[in-house]
N, C-alpha and C. Protein backbone atom coordinates (compact mmCIF):
# COMPACT_ATOMS: atom_id res chain seq x y z
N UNK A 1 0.85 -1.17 0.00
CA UNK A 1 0.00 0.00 0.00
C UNK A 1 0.89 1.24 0.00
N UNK A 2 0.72 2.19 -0.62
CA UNK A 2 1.74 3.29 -0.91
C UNK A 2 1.00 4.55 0.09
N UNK A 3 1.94 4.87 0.56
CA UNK A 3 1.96 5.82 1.62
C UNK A 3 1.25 7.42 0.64
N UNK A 4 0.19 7.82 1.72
CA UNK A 4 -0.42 9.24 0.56
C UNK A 4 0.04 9.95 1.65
N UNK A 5 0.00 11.37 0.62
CA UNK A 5 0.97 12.94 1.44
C UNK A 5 -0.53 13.63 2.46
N UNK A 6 -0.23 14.50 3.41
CA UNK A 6 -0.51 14.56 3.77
C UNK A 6 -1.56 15.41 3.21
N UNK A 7 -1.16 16.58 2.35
CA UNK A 7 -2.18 16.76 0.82
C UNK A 7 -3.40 16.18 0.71
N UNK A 8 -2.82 15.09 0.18
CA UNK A 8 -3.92 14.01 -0.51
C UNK A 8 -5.00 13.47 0.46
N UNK A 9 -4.41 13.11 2.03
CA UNK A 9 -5.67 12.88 2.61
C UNK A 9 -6.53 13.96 2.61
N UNK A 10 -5.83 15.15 3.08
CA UNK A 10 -6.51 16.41 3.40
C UNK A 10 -7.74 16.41 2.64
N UNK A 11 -7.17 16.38 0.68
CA UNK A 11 -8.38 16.41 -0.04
C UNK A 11 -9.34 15.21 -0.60
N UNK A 12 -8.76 14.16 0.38
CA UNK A 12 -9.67 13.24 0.39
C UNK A 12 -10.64 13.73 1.35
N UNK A 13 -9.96 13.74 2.18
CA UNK A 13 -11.51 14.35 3.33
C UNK A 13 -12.72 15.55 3.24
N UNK A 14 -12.09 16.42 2.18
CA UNK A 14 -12.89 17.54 1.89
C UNK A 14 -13.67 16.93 1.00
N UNK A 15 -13.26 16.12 -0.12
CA UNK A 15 -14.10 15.63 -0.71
C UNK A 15 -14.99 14.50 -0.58
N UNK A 16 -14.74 13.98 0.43
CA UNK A 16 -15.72 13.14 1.32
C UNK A 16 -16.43 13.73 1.68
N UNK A 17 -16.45 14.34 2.83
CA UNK A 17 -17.40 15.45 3.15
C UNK A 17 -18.48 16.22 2.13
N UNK A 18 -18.07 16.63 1.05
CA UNK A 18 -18.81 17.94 0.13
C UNK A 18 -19.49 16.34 -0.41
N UNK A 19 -19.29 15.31 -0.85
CA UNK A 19 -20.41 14.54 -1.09
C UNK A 19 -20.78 14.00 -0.55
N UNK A 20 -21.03 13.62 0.81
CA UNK A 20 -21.75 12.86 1.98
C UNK A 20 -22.72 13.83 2.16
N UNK A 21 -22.42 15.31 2.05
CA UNK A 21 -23.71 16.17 2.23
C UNK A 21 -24.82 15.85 1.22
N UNK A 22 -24.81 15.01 0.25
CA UNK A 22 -25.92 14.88 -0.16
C UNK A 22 -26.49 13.79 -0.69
N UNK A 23 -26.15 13.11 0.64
CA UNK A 23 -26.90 11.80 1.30
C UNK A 23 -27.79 12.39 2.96
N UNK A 24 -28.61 11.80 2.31
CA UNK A 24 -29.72 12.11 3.99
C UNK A 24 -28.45 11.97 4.84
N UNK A 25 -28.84 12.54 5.90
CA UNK A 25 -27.77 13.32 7.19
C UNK A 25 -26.76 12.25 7.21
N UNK A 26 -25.94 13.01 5.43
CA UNK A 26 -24.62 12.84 5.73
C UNK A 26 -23.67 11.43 5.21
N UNK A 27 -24.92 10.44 4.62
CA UNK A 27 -24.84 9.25 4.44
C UNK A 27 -24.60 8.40 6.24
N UNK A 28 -24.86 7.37 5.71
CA UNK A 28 -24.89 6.23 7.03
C UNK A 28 -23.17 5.65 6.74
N UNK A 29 -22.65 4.65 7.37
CA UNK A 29 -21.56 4.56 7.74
C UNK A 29 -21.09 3.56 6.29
N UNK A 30 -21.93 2.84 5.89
CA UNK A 30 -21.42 1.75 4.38
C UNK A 30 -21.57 2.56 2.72
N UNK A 31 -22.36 3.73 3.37
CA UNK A 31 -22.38 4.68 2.15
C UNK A 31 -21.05 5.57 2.46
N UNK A 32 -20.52 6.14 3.33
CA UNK A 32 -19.38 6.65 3.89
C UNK A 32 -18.25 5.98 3.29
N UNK A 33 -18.26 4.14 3.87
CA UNK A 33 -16.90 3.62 3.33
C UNK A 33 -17.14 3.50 1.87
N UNK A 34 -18.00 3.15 1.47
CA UNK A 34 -18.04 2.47 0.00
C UNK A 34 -17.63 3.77 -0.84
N UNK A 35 -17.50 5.35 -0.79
CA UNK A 35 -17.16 5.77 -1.19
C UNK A 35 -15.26 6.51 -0.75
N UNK A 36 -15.31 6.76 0.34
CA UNK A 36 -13.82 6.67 1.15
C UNK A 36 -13.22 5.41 0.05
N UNK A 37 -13.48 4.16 0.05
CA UNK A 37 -12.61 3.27 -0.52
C UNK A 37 -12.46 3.51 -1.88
N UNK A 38 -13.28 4.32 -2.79
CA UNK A 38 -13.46 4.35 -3.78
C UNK A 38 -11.97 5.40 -3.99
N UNK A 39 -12.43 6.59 -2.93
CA UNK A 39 -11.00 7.59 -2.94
C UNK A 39 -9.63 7.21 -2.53
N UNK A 40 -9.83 5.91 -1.59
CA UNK A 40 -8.08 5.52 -1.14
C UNK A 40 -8.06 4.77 -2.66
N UNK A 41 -8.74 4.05 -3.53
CA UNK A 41 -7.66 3.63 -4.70
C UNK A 41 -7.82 4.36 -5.65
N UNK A 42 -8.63 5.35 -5.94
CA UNK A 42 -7.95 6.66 -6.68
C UNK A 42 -6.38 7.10 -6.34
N UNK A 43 -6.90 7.63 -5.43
CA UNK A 43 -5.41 8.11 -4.45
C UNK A 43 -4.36 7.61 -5.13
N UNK A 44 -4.23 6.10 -4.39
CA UNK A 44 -3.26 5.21 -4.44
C UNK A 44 -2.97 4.92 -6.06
N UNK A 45 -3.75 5.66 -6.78
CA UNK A 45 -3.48 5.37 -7.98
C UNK A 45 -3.19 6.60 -9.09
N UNK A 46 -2.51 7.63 -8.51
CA UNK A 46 -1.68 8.66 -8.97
C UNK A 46 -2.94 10.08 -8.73
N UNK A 47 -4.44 10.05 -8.61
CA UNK A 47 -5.09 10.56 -8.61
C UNK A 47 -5.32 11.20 -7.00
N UNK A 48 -4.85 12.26 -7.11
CA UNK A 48 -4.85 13.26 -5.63
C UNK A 48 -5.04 14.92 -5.42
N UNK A 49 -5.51 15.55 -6.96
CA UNK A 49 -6.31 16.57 -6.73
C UNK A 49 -7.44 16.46 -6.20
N UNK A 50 -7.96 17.85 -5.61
CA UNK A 50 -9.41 18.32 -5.22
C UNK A 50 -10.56 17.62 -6.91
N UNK A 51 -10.41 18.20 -7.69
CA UNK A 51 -10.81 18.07 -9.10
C UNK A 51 -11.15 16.04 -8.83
N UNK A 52 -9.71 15.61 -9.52
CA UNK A 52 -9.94 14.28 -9.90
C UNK A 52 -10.61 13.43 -8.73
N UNK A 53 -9.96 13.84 -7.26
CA UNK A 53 -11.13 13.00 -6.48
C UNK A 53 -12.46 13.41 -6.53
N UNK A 54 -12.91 14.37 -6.89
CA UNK A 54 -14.02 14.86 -7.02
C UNK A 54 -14.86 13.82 -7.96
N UNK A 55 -14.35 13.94 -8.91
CA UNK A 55 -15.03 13.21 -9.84
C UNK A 55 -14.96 11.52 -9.48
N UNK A 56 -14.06 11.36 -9.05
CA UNK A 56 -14.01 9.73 -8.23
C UNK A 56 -15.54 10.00 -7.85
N UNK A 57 -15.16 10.84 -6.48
CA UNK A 57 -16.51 10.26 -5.31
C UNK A 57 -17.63 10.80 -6.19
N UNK A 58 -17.69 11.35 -6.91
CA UNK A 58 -19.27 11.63 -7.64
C UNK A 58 -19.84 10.26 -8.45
N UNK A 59 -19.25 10.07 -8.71
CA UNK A 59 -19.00 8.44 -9.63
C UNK A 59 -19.59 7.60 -8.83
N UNK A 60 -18.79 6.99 -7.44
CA UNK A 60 -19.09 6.70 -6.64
C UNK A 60 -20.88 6.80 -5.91
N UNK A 61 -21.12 7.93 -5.44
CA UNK A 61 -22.42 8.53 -5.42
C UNK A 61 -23.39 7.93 -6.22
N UNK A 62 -23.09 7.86 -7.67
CA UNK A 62 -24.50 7.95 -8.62
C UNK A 62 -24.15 6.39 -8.73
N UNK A 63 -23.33 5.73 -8.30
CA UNK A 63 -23.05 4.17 -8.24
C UNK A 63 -24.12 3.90 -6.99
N UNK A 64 -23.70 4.45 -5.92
CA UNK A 64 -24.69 4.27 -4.55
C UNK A 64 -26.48 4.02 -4.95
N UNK A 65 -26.52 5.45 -5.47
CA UNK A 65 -27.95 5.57 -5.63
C UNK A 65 -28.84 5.11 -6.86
N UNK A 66 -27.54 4.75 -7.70
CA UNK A 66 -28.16 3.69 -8.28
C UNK A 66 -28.76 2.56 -8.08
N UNK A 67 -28.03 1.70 -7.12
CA UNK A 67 -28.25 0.73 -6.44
C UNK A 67 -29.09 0.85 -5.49
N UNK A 68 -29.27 1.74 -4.89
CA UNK A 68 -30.79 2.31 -3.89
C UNK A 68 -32.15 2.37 -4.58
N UNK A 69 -31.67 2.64 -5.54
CA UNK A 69 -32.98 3.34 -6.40
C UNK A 69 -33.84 2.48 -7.10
């Protein structure tokens, strides 16, 4: 597992956050990981802007609620 900068979590977490807000309060804890995991192998996979994780966890998201829906 390759070690991420301290950067990259940072904007993993912002971008966790800005899309958990729009899951009912916040998403529940398997909507949380299932997208978090989606961003550690972005990450881990050269992808560590604000931008490109962005578009990860949005991906992610319309994957979720697809499957809800």
């Amino acid at each position: 597992m390759t070690e991420l900068s301290e950067r990259t979590k940072a904007n993993m977490d912002v971008v966790l956050e800005e899309t958990c807000r729009q899951l009912p309060h916040g998403g529940d804890h398997d909507s949380r990981r299932f997208i978090a995991e989606r961003l550690i192998e972005a990450a881990q996979s050269g992808h560590s802007t604000l931008g490109e994780l962005g578009i990860i966890a949005r991906r992610a998201l319309a994957e979720l609620l697809a499957k809800s829906g």
